[in-house]
PDB file of N, CA and C in Angstrom:
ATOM      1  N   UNK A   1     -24.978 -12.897   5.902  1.00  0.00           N
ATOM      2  CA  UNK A   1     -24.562 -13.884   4.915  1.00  0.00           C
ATOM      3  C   UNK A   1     -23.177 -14.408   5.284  1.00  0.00           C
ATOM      4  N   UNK A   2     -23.018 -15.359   5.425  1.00  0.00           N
ATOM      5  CA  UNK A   2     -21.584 -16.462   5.243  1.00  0.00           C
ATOM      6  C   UNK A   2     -20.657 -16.520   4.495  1.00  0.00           C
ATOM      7  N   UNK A   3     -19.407 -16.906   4.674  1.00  0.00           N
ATOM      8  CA  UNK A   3     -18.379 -16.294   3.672  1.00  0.00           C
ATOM      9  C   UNK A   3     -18.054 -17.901   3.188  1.00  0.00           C
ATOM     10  N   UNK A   4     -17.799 -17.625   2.180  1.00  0.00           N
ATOM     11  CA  UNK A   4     -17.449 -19.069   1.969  1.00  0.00           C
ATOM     12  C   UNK A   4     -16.003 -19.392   1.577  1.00  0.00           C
ATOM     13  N   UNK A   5     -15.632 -20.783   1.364  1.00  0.00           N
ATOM     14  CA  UNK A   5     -14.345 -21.636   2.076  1.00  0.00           C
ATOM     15  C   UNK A   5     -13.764 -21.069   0.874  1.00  0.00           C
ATOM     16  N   UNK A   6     -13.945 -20.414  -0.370  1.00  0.00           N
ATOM     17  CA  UNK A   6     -13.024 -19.952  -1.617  1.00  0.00           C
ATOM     18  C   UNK A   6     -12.925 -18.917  -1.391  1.00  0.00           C
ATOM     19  N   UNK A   7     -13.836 -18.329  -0.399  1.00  0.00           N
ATOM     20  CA  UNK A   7     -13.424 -16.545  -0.394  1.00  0.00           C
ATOM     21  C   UNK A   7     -12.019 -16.112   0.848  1.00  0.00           C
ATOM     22  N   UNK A   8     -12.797 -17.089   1.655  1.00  0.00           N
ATOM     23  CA  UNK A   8     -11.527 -16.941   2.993  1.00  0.00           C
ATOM     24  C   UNK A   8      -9.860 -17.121   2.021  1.00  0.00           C
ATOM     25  N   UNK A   9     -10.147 -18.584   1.582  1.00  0.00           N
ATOM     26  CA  UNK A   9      -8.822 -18.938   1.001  1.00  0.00           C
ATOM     27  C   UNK A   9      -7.722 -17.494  -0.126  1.00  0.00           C
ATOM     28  N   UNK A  10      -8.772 -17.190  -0.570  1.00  0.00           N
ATOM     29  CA  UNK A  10      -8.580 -16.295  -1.601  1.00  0.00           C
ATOM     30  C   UNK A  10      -8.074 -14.766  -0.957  1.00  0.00           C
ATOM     31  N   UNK A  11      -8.789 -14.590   0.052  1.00  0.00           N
ATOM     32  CA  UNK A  11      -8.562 -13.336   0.828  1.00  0.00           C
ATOM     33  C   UNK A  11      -6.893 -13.587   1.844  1.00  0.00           C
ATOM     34  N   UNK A  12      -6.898 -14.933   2.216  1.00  0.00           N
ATOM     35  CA  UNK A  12      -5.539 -14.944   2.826  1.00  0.00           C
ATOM     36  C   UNK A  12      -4.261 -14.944   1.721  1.00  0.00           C
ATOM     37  N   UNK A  13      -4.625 -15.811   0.961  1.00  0.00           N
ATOM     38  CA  UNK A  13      -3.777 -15.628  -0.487  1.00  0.00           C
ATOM     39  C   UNK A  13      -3.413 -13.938  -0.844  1.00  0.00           C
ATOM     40  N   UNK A  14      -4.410 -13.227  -0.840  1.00  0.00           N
ATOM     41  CA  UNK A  14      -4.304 -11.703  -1.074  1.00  0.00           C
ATOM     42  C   UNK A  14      -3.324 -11.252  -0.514  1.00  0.00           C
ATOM     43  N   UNK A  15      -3.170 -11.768   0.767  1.00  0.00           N
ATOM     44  CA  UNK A  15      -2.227 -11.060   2.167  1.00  0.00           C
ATOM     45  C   UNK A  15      -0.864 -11.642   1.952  1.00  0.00           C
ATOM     46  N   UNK A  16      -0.872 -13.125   1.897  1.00  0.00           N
ATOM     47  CA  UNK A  16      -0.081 -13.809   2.247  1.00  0.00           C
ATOM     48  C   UNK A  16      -0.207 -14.541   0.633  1.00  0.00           C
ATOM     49  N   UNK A  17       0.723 -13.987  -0.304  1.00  0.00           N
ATOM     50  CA  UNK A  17       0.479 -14.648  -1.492  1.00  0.00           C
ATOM     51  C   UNK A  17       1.190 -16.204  -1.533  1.00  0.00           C
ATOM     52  N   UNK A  18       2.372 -16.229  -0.865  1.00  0.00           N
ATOM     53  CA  UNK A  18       2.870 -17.743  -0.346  1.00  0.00           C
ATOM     54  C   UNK A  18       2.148 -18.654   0.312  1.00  0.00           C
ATOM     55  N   UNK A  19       1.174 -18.117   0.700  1.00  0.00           N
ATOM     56  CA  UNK A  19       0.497 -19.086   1.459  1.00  0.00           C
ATOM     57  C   UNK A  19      -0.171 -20.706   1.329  1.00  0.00           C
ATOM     58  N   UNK A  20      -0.013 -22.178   2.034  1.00  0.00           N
ATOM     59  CA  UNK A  20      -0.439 -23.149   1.633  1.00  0.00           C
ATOM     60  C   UNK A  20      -1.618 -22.728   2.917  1.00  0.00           C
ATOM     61  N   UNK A  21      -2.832 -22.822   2.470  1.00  0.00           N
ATOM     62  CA  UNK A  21      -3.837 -22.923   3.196  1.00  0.00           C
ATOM     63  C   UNK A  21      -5.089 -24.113   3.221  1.00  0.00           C
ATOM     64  N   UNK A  22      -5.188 -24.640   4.228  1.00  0.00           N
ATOM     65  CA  UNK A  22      -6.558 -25.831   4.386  1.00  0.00           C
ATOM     66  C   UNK A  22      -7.203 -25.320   5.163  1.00  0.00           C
ATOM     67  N   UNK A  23      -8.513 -25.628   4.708  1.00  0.00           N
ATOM     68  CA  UNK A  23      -9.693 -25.102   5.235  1.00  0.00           C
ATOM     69  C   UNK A  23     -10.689 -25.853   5.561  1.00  0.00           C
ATOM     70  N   UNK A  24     -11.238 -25.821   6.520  1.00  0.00           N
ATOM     71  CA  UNK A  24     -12.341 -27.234   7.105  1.00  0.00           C
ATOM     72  C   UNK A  24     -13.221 -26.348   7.645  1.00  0.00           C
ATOM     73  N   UNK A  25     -14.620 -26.919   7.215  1.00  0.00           N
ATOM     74  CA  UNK A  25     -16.120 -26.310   7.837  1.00  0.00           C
ATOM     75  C   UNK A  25     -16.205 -26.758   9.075  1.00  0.00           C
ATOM     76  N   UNK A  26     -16.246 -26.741   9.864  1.00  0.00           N
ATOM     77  CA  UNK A  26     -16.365 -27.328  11.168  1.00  0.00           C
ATOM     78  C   UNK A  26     -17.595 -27.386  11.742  1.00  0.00           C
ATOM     79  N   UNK A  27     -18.609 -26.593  11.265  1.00  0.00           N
ATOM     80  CA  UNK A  27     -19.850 -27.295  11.632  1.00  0.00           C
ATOM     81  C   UNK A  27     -21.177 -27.552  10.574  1.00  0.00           C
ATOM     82  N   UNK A  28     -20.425 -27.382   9.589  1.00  0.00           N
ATOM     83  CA  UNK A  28     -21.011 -27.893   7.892  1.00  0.00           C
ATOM     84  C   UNK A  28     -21.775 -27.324   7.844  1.00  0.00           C
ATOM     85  N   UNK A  29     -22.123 -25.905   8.600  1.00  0.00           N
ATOM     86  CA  UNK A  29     -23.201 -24.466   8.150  1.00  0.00           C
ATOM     87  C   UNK A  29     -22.650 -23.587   7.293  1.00  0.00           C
ATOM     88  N   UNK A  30     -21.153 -23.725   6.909  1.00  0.00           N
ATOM     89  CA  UNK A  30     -20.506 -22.138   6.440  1.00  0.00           C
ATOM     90  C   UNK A  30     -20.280 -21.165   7.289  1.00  0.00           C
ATOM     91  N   UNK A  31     -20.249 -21.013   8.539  1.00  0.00           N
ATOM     92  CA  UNK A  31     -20.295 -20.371   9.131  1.00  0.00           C
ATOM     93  C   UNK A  31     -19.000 -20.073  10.181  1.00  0.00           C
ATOM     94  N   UNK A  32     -18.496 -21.699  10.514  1.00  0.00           N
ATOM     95  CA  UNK A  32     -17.332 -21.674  11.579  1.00  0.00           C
ATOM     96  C   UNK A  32     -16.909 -22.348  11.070  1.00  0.00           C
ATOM     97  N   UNK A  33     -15.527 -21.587  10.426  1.00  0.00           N
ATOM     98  CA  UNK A  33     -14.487 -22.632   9.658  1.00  0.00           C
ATOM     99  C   UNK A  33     -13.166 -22.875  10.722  1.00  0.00           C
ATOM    100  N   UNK A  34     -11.524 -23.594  10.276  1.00  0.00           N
ATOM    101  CA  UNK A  34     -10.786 -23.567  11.063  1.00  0.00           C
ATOM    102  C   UNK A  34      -9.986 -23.361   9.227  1.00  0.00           C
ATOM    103  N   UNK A  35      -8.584 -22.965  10.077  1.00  0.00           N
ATOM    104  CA  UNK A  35      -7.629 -22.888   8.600  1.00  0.00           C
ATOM    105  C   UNK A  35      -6.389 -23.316   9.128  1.00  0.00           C
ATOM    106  N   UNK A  36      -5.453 -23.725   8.597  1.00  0.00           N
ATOM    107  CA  UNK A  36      -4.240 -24.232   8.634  1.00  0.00           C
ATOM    108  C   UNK A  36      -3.595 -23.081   7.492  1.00  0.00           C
ATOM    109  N   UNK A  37      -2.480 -21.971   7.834  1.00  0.00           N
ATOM    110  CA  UNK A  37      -1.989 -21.609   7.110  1.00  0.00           C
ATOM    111  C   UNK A  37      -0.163 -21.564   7.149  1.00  0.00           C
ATOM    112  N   UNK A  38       0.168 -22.117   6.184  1.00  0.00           N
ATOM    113  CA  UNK A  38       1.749 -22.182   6.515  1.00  0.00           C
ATOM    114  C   UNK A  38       2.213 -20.854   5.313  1.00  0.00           C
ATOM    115  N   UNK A  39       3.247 -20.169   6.101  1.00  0.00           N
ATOM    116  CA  UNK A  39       3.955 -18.959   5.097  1.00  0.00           C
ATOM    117  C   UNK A  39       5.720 -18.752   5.431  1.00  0.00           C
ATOM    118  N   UNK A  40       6.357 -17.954   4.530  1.00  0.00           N
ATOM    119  CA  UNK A  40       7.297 -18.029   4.850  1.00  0.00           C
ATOM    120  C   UNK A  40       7.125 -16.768   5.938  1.00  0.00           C
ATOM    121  N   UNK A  41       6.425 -15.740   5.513  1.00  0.00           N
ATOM    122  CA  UNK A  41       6.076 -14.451   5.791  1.00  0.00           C
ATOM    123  C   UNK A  41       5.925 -14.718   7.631  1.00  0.00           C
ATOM    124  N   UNK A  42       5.657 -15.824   8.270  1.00  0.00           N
ATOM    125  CA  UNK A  42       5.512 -15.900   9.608  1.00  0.00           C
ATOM    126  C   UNK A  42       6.735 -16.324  10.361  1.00  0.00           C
ATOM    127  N   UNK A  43       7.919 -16.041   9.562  1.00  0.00           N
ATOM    128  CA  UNK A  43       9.002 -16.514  10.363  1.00  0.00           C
ATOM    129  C   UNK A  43       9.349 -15.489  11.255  1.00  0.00           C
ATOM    130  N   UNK A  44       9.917 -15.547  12.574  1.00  0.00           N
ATOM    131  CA  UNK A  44      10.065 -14.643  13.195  1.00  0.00           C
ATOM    132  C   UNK A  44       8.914 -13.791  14.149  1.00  0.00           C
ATOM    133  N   UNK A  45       7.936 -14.555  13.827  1.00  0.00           N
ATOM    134  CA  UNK A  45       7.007 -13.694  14.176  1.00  0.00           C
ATOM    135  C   UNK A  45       6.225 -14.437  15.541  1.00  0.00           C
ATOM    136  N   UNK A  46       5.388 -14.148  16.425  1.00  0.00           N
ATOM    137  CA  UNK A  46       4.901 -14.576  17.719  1.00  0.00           C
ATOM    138  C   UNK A  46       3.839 -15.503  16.818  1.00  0.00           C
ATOM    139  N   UNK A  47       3.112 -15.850  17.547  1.00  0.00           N
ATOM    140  CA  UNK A  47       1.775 -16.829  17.231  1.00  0.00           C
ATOM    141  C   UNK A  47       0.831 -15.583  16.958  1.00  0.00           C
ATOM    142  N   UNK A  48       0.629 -14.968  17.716  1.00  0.00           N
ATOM    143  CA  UNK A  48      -0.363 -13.759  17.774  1.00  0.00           C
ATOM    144  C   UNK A  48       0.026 -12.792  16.393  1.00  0.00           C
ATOM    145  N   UNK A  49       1.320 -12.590  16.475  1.00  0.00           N
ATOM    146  CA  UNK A  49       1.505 -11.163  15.221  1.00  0.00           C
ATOM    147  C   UNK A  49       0.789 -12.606  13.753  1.00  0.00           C
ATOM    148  N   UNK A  50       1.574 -13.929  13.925  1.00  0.00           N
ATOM    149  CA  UNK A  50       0.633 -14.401  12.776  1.00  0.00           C
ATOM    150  C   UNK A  50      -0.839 -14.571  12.605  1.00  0.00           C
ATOM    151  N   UNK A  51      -1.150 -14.189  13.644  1.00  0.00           N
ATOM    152  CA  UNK A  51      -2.723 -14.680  13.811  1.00  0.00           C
ATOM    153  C   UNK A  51      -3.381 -13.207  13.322  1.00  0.00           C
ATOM    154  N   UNK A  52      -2.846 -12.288  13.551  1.00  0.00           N
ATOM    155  CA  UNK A  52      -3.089 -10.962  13.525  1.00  0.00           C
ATOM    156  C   UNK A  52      -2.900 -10.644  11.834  1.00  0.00           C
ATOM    157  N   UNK A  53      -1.956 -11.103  11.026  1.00  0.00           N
ATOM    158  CA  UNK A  53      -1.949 -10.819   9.989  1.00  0.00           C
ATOM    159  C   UNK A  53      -2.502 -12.100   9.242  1.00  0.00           C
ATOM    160  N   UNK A  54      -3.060 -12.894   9.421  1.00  0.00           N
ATOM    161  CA  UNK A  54      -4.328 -13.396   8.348  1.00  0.00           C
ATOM    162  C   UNK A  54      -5.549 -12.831   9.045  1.00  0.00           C
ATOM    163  N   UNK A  55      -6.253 -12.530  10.396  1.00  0.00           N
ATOM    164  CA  UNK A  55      -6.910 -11.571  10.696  1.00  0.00           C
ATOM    165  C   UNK A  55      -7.096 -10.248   9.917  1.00  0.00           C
ATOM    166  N   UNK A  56      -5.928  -9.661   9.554  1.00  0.00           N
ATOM    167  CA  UNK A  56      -6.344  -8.336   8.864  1.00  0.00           C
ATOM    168  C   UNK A  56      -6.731  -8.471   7.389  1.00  0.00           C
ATOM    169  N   UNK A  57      -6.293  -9.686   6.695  1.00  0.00           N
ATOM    170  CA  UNK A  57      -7.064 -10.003   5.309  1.00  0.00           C
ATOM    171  C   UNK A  57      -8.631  -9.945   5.544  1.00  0.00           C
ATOM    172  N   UNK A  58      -8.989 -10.131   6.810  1.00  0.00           N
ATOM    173  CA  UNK A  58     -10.683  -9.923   6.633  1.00  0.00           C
ATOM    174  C   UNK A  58     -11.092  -8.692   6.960  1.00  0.00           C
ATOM    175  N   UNK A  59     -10.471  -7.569   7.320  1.00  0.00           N
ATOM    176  CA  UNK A  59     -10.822  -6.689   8.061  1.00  0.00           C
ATOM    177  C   UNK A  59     -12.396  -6.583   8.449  1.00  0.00           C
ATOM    178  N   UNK A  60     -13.468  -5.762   8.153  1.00  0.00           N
ATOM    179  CA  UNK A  60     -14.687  -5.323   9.610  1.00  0.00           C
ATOM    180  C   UNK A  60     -15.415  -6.240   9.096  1.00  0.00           C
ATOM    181  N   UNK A  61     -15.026  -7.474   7.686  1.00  0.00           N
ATOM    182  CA  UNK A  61     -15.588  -9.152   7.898  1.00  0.00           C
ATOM    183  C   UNK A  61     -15.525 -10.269   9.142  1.00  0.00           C
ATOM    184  N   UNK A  62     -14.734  -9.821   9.660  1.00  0.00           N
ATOM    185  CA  UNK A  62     -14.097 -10.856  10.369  1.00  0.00           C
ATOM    186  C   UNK A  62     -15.081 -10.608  12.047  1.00  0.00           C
ATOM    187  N   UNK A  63     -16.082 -11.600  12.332  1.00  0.00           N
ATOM    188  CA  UNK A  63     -16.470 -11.711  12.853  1.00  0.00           C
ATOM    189  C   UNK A  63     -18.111 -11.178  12.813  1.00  0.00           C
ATOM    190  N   UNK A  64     -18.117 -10.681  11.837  1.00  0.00           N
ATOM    191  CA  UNK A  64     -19.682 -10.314  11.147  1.00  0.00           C
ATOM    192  C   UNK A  64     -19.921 -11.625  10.109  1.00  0.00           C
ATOM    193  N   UNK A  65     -19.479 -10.872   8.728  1.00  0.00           N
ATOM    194  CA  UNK A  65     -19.536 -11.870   7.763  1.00  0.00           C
ATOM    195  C   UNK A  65     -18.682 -13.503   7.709  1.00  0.00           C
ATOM    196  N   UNK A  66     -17.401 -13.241   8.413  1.00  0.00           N
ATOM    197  CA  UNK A  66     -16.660 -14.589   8.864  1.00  0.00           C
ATOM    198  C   UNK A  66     -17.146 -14.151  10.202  1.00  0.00           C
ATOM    199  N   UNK A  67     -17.916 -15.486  10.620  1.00  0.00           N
ATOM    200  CA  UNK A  67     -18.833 -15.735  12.301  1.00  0.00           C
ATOM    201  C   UNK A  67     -17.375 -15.927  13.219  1.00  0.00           C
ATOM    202  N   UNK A  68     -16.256 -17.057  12.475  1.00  0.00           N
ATOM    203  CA  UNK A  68     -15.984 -17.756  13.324  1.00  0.00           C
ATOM    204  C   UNK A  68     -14.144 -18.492  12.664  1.00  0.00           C
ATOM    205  N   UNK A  69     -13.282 -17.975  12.293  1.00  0.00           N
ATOM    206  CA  UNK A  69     -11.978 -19.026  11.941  1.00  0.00           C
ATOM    207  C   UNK A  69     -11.106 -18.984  13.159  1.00  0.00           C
ATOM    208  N   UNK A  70     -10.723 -20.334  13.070  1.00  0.00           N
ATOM    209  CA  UNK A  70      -9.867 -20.825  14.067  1.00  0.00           C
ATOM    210  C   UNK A  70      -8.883 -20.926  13.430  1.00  0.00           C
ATOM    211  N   UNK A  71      -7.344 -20.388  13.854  1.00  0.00           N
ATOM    212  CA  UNK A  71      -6.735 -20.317  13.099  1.00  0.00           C
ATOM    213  C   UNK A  71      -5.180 -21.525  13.446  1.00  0.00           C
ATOM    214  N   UNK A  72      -4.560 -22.282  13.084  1.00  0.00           N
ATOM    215  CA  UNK A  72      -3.116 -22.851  13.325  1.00  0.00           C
ATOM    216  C   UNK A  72      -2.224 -21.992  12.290  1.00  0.00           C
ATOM    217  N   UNK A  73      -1.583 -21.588  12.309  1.00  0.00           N
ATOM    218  CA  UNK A  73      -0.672 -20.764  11.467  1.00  0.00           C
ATOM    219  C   UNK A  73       1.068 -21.295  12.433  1.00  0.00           C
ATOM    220  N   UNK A  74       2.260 -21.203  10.988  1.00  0.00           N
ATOM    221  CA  UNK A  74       4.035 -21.680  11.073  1.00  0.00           C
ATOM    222  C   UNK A  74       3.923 -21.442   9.806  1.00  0.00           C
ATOM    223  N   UNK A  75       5.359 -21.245  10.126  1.00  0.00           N
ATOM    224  CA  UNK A  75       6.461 -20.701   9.088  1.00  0.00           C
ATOM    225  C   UNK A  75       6.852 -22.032   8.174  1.00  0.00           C
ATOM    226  N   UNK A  76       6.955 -22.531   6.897  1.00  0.00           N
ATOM    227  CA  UNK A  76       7.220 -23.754   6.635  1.00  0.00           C
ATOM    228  C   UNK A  76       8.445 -24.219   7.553  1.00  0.00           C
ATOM    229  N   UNK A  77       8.494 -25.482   7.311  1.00  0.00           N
ATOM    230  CA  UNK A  77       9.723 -26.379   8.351  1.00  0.00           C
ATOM    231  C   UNK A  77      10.835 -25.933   7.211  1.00  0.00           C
TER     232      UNK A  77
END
């Protein structure tokens, strides 16, 4: 089963309660989304350690039940 675009949002929110997040279906199955997440929480941090911590909001979802997020993640300007 597919996760859908309120659960992702909701689950990064969990992690990252600052978070402004957009979310786009990218192949209009539910299945492979992309997200745009801006936080303050990523300042300082590599591309990867941010990618790694909206990654762990899905934990043993992430790549079963979420098939597929592409992620852009920054620190606000």
């Amino acid at each position: 089963m597919a996760m859908a675009a309120h659960e992702i949002e909701k689950r990064i929110l969990a992690a990252l309660p600052d978070a402004k997040i957009e979310i786009r279906d990218l192949a209009g199955d539910g299945d492979h989304y992309a997200a745009t997440v801006i936080s303050e929480a990523f300042r300082g941090k590599t591309r990867v350690q941010q990618h790694q911590m909206v990654n762990a909001a899905f934990g043993s979802d992430m790549g079963t039940v979420l098939h597929s997020l592409a992620l852009q993640t920054k620190a606000p300007d």
